[in-house]
PDB file of N, CA and C in Angstrom:
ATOM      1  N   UNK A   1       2.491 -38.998 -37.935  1.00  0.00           N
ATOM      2  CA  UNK A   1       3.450 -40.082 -38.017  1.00  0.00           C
ATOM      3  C   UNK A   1       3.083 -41.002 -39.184  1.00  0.00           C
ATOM      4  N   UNK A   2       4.114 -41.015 -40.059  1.00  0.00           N
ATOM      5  CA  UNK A   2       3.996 -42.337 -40.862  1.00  0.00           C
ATOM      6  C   UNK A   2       3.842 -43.791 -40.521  1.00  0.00           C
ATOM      7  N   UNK A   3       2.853 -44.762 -41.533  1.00  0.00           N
ATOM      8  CA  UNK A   3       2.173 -45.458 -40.947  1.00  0.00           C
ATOM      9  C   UNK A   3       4.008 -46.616 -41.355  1.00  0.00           C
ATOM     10  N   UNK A   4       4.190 -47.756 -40.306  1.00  0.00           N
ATOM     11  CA  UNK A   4       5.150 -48.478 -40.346  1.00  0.00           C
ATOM     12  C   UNK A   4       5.162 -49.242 -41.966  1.00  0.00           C
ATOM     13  N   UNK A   5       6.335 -49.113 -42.237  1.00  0.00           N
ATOM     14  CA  UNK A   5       6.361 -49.846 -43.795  1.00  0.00           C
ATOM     15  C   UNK A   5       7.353 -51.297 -43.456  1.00  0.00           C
ATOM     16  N   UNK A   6       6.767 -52.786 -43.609  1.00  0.00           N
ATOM     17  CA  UNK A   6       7.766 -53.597 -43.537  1.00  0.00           C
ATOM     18  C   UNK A   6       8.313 -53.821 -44.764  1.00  0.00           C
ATOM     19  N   UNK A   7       9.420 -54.298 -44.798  1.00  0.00           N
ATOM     20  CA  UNK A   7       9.774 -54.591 -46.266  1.00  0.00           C
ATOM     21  C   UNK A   7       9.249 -55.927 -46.917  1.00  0.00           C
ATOM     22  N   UNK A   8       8.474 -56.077 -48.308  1.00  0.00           N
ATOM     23  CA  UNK A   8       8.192 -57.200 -49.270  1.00  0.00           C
ATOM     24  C   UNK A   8       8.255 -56.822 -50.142  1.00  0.00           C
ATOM     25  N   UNK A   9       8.164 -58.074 -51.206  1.00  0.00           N
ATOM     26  CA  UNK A   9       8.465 -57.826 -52.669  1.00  0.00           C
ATOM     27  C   UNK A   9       7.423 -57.026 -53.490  1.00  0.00           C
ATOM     28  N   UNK A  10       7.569 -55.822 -54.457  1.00  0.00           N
ATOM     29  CA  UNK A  10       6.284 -55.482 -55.155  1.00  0.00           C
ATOM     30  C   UNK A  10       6.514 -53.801 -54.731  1.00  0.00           C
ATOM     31  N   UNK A  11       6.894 -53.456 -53.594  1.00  0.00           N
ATOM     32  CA  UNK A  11       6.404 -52.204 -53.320  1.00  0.00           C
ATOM     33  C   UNK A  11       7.240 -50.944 -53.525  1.00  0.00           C
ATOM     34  N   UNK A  12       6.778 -49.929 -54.134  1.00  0.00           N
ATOM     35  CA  UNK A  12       7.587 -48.623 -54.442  1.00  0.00           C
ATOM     36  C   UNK A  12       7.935 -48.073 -53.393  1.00  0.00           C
ATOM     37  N   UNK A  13       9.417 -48.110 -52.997  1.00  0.00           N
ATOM     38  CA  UNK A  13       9.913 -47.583 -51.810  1.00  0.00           C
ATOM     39  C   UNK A  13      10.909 -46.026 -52.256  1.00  0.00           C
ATOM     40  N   UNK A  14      10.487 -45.258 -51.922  1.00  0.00           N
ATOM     41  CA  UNK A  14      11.171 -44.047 -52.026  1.00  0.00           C
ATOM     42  C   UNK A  14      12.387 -43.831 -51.555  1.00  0.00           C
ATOM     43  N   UNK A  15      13.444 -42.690 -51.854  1.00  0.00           N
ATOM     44  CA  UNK A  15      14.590 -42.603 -50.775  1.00  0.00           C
ATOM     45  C   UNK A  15      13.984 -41.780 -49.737  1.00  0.00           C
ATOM     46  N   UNK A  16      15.118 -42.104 -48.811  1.00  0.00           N
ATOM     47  CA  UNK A  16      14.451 -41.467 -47.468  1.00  0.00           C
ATOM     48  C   UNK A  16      13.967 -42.073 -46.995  1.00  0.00           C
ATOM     49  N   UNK A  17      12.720 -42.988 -47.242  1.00  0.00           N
ATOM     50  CA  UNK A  17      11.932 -43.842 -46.500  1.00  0.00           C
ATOM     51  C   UNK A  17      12.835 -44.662 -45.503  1.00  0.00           C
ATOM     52  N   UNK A  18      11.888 -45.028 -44.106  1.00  0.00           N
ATOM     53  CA  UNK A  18      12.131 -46.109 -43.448  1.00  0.00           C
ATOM     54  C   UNK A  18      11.730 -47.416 -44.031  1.00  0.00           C
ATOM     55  N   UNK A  19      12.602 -48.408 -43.735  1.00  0.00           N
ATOM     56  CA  UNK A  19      11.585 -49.765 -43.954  1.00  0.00           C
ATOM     57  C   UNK A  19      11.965 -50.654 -42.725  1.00  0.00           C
ATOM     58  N   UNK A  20      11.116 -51.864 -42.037  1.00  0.00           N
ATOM     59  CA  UNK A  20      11.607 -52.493 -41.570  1.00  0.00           C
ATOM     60  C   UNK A  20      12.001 -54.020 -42.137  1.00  0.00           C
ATOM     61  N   UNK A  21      12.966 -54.812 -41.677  1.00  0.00           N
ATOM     62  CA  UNK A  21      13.031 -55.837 -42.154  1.00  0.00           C
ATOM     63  C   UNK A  21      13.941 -57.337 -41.161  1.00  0.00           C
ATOM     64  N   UNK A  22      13.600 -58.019 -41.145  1.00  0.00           N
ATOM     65  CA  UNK A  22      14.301 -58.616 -39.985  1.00  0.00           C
ATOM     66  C   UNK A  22      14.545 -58.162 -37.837  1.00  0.00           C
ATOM     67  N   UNK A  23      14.049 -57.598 -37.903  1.00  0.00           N
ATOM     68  CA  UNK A  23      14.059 -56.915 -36.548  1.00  0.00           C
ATOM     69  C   UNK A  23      14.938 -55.433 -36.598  1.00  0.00           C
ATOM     70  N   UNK A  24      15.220 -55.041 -37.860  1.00  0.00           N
ATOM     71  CA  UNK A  24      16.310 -53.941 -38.241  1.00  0.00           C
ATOM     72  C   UNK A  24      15.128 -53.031 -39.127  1.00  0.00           C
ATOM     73  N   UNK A  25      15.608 -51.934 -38.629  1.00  0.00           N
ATOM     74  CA  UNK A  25      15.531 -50.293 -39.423  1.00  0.00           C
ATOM     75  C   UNK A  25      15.963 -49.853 -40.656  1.00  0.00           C
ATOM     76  N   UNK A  26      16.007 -49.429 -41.924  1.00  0.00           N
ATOM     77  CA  UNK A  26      16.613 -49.277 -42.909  1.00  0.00           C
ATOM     78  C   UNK A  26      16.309 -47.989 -43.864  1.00  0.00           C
ATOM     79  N   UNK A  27      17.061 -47.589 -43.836  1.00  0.00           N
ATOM     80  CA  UNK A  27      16.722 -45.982 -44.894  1.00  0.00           C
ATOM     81  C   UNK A  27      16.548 -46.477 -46.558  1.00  0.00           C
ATOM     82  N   UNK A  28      16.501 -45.961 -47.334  1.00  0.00           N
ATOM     83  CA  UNK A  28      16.029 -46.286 -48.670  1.00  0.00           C
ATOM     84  C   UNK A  28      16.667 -45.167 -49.043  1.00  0.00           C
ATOM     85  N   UNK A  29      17.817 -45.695 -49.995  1.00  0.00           N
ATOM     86  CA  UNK A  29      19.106 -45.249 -50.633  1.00  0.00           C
ATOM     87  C   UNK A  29      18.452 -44.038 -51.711  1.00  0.00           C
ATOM     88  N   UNK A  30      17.838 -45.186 -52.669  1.00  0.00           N
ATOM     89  CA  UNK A  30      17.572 -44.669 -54.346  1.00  0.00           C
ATOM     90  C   UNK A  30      15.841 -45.387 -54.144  1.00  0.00           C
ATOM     91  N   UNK A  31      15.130 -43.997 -54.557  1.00  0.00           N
ATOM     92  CA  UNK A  31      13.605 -44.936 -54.930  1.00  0.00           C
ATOM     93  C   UNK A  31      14.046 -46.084 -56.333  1.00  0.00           C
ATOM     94  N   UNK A  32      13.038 -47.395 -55.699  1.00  0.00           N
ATOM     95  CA  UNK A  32      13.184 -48.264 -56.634  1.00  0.00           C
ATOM     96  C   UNK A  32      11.740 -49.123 -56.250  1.00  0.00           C
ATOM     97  N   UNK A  33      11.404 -50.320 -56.810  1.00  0.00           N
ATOM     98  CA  UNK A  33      10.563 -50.707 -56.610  1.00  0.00           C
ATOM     99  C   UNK A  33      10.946 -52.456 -55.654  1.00  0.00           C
ATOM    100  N   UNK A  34      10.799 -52.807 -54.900  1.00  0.00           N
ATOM    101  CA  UNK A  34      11.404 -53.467 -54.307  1.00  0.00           C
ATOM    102  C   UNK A  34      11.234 -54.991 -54.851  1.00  0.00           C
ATOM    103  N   UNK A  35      12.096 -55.822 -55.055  1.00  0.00           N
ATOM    104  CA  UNK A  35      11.990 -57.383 -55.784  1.00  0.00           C
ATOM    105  C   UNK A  35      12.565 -58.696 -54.957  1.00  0.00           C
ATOM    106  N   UNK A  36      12.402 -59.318 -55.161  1.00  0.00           N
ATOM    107  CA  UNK A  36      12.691 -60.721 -54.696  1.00  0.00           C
ATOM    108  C   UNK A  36      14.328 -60.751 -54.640  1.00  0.00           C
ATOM    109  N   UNK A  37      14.810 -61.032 -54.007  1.00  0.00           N
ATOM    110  CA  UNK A  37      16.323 -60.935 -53.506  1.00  0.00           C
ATOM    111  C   UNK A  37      17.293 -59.944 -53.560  1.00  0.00           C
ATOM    112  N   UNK A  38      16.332 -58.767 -53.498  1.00  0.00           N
ATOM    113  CA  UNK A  38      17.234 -57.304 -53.672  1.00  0.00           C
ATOM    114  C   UNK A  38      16.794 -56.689 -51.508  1.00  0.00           C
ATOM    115  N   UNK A  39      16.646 -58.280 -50.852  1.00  0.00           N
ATOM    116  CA  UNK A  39      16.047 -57.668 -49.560  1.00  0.00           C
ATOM    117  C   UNK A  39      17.291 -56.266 -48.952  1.00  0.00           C
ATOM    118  N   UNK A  40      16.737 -55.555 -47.510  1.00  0.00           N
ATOM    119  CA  UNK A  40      17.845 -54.755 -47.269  1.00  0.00           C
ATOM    120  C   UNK A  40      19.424 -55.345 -47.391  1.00  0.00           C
ATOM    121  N   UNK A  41      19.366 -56.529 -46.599  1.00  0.00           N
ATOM    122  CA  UNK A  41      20.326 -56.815 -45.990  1.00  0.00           C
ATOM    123  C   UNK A  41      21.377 -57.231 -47.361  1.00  0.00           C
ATOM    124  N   UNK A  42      20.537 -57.091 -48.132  1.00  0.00           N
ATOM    125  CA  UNK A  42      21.885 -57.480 -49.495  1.00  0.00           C
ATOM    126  C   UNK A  42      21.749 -56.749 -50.979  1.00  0.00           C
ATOM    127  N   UNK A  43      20.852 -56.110 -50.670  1.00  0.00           N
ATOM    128  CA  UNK A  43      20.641 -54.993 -51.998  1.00  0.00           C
ATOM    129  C   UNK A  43      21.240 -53.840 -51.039  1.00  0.00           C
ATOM    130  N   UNK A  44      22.702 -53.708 -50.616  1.00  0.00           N
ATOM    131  CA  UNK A  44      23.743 -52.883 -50.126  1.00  0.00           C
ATOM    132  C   UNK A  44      23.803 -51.482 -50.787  1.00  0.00           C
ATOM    133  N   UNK A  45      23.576 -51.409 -51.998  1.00  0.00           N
ATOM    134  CA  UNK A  45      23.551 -50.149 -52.586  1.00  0.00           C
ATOM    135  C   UNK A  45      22.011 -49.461 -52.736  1.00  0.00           C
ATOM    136  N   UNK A  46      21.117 -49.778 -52.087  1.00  0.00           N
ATOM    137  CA  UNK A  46      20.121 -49.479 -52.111  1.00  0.00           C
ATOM    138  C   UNK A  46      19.598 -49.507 -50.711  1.00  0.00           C
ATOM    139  N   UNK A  47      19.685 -49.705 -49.874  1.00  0.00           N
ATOM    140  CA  UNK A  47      19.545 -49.841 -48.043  1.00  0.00           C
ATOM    141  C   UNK A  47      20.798 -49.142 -47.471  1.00  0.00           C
ATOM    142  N   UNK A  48      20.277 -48.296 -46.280  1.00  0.00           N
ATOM    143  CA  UNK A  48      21.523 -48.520 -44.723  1.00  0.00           C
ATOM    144  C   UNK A  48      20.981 -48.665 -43.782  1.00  0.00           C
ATOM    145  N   UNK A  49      22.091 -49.016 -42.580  1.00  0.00           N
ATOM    146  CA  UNK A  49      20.407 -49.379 -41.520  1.00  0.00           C
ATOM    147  C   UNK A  49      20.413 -47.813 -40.779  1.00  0.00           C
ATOM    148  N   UNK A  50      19.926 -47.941 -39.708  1.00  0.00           N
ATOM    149  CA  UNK A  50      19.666 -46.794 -39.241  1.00  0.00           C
ATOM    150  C   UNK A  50      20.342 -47.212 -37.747  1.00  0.00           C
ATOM    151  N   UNK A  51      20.848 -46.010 -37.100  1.00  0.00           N
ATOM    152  CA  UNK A  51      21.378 -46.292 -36.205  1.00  0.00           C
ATOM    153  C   UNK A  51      20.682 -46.899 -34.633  1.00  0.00           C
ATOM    154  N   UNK A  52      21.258 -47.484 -34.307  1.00  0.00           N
ATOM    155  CA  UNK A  52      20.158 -47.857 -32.934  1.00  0.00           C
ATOM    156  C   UNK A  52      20.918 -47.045 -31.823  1.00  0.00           C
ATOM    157  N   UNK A  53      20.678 -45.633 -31.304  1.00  0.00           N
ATOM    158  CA  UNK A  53      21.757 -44.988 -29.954  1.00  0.00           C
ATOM    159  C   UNK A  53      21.777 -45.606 -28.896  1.00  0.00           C
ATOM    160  N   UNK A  54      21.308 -46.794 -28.822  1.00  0.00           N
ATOM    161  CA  UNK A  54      21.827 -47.815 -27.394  1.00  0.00           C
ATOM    162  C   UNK A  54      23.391 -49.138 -28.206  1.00  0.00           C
ATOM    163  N   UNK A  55      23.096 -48.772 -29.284  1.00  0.00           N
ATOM    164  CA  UNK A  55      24.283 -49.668 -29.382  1.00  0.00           C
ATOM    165  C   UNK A  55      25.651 -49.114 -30.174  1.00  0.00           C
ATOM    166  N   UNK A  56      26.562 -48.631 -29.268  1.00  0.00           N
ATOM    167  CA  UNK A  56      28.004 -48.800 -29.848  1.00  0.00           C
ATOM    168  C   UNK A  56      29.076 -49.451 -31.019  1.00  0.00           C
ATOM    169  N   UNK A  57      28.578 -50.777 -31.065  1.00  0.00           N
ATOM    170  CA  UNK A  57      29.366 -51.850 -31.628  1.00  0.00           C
ATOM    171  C   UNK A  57      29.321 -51.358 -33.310  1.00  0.00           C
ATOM    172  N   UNK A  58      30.780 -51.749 -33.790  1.00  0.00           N
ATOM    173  CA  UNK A  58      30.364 -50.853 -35.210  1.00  0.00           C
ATOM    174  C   UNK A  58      29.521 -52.524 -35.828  1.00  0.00           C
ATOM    175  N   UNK A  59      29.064 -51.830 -36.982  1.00  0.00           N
ATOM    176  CA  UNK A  59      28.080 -52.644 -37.934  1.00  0.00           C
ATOM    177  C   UNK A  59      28.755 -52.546 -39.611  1.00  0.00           C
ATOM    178  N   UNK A  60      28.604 -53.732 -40.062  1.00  0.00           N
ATOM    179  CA  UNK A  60      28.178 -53.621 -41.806  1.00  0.00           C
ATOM    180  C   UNK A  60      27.341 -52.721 -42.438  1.00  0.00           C
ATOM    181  N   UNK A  61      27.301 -52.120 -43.173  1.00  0.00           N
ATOM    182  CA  UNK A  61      26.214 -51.505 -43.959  1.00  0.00           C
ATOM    183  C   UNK A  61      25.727 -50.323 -43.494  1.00  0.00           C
ATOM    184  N   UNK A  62      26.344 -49.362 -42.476  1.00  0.00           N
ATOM    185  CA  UNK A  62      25.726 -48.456 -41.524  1.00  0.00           C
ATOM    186  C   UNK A  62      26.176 -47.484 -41.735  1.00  0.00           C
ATOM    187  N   UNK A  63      25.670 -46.235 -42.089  1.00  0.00           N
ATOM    188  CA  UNK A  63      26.131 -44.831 -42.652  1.00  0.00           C
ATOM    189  C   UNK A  63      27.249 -43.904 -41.384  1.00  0.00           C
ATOM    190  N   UNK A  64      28.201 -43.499 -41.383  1.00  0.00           N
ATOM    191  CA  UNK A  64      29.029 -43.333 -40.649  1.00  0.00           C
ATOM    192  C   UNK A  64      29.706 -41.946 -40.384  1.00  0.00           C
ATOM    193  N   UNK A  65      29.459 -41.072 -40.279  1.00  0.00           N
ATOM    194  CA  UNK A  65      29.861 -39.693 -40.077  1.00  0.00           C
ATOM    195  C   UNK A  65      31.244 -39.056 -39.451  1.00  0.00           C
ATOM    196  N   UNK A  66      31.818 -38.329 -39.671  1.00  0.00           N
ATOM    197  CA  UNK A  66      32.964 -38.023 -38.860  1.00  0.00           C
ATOM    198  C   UNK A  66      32.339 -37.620 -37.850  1.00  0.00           C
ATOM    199  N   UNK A  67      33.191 -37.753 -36.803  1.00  0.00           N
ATOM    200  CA  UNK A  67      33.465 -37.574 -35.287  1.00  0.00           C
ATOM    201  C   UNK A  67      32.402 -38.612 -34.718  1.00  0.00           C
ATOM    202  N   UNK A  68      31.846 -39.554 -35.261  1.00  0.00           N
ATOM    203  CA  UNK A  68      31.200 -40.632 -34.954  1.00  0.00           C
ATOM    204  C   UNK A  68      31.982 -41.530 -33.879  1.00  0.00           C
ATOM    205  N   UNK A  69      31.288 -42.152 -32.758  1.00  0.00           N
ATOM    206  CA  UNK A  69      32.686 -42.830 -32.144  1.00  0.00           C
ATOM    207  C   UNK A  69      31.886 -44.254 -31.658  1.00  0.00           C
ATOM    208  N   UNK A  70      32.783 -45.840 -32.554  1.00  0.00           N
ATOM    209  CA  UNK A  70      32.442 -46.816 -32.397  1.00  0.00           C
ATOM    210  C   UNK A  70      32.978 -47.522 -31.733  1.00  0.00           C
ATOM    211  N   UNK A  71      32.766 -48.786 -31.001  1.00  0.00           N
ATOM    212  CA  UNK A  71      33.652 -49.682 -30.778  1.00  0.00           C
ATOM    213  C   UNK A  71      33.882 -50.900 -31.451  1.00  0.00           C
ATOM    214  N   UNK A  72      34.923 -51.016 -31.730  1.00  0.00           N
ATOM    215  CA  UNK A  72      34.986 -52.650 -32.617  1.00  0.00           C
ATOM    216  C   UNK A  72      35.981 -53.456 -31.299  1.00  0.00           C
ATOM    217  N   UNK A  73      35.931 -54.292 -31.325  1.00  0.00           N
ATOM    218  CA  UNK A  73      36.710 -55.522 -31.153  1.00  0.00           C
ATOM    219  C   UNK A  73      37.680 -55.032 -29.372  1.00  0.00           C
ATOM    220  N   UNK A  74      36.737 -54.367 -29.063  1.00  0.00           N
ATOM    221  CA  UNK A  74      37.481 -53.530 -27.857  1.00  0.00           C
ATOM    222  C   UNK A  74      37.835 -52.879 -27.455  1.00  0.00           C
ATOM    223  N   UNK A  75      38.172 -52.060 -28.703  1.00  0.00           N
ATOM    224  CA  UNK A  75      38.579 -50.551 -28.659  1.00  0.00           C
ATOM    225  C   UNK A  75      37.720 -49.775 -28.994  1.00  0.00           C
ATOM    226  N   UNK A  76      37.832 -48.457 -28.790  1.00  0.00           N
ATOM    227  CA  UNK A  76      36.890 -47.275 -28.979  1.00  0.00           C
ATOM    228  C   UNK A  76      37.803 -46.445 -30.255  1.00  0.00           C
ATOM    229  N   UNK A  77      36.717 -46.247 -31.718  1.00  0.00           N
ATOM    230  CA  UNK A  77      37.477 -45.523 -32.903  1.00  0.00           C
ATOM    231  C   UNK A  77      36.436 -44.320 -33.223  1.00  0.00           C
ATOM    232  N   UNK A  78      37.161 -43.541 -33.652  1.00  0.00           N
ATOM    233  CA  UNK A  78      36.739 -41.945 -33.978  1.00  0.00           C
ATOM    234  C   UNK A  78      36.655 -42.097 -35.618  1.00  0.00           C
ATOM    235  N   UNK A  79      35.351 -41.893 -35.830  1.00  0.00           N
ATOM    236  CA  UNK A  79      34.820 -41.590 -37.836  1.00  0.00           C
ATOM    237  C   UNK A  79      35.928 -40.527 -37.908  1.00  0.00           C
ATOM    238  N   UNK A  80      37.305 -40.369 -39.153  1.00  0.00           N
ATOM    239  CA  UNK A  80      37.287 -39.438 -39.853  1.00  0.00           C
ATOM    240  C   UNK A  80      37.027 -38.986 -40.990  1.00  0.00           C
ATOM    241  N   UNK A  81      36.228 -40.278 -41.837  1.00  0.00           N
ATOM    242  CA  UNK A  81      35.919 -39.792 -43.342  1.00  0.00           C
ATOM    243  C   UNK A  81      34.367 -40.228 -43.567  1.00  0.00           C
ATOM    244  N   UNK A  82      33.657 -39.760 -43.933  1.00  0.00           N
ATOM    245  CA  UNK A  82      32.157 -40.053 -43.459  1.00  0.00           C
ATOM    246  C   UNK A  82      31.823 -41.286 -44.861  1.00  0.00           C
ATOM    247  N   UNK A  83      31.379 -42.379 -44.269  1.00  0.00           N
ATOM    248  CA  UNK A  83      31.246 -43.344 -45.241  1.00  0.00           C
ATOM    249  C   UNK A  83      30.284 -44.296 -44.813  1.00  0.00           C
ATOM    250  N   UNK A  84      29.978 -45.418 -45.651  1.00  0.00           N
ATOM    251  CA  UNK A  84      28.869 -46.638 -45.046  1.00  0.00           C
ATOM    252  C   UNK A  84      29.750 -47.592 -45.191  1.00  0.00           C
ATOM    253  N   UNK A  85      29.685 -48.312 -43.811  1.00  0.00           N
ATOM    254  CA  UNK A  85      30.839 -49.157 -43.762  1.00  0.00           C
ATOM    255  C   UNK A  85      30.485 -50.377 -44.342  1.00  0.00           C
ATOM    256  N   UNK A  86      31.505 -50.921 -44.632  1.00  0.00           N
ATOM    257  CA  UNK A  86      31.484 -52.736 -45.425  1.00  0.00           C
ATOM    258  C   UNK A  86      32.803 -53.275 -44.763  1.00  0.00           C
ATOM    259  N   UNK A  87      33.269 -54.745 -45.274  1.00  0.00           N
ATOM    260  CA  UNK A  87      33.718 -55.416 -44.261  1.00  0.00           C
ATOM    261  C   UNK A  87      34.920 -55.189 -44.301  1.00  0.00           C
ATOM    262  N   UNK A  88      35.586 -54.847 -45.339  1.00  0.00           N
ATOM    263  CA  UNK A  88      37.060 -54.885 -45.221  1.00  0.00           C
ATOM    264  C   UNK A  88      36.988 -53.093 -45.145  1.00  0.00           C
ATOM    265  N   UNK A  89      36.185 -52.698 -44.407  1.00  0.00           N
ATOM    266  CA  UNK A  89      36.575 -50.882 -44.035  1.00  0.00           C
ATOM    267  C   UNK A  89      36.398 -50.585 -42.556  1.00  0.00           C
ATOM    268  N   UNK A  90      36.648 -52.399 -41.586  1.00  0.00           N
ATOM    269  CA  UNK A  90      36.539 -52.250 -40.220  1.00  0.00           C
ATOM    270  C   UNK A  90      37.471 -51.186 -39.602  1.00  0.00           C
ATOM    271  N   UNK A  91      37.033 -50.300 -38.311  1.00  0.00           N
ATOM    272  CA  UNK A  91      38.099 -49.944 -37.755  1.00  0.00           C
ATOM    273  C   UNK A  91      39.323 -50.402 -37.539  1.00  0.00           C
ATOM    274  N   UNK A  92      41.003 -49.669 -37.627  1.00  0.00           N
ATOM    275  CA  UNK A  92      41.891 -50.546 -37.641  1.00  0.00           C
ATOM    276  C   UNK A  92      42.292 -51.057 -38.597  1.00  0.00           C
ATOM    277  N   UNK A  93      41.637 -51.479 -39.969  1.00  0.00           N
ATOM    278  CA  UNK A  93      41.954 -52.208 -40.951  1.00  0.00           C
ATOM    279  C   UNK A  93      42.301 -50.658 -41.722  1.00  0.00           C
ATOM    280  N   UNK A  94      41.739 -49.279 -41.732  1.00  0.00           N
ATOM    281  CA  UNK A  94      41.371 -48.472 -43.257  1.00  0.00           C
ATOM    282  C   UNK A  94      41.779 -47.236 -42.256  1.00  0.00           C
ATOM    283  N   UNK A  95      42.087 -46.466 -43.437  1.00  0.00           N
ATOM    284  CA  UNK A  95      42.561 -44.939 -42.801  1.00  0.00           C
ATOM    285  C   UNK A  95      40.776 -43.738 -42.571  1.00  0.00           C
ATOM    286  N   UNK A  96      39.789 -44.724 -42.484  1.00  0.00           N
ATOM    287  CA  UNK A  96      38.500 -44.023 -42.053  1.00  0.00           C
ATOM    288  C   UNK A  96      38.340 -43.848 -40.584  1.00  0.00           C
ATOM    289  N   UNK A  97      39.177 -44.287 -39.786  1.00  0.00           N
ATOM    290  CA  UNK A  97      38.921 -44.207 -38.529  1.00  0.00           C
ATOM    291  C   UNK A  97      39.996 -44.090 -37.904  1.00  0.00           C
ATOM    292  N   UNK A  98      40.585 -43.752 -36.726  1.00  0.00           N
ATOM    293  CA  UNK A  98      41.328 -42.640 -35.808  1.00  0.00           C
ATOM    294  C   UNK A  98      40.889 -43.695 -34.175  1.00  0.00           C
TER     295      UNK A  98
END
């Protein structure tokens, strides 16, 4: 098992890698070297989080697969185009979800 990596500034993070950051999980998009305000939660093209299988609720920033099935806002939606979601690609709003 790999030893836990949190995320700070300075460190060569590979793709693939886990990182943690804020109480959240995060894959590593593109190796880069990690800097001062490029954290996960907003260096978007370089982070996704990782899924948590106890929670349903769709998310920002979260890699999304077809036949994936979320709930937003009350309803239950079916992934049909496999994507990482952002805000204006909520279920309901975009032809990614069913």
């Amino acid at each position: 098992m790999e030893p836990r990596i949190d995320w700070a500034p300075g460190q060569h993070l590979e793709a693939k890698k886990l990182v943690f950051y804020n109480n959240q999980t995060y894959k590593v998009l593109a190796t880069h070297t990690s800097l001062q305000g490029w954290a996960p939660d907003v260096a978007l093209s370089l982070f996704t989080l990782v899924k948590d299988p106890l929670k349903e609720e769709w998310v920002v920033q979260m890699e999304y697969f077809p036949g994936e099935f979320v709930l937003h806002q009350g309803k239950k939606y079916e992934c049909v185009i496999g994507h990482t979601s952002q805000t204006d690609w909520a279920p309901g709003k975009c032809g990614l979800w069913k």
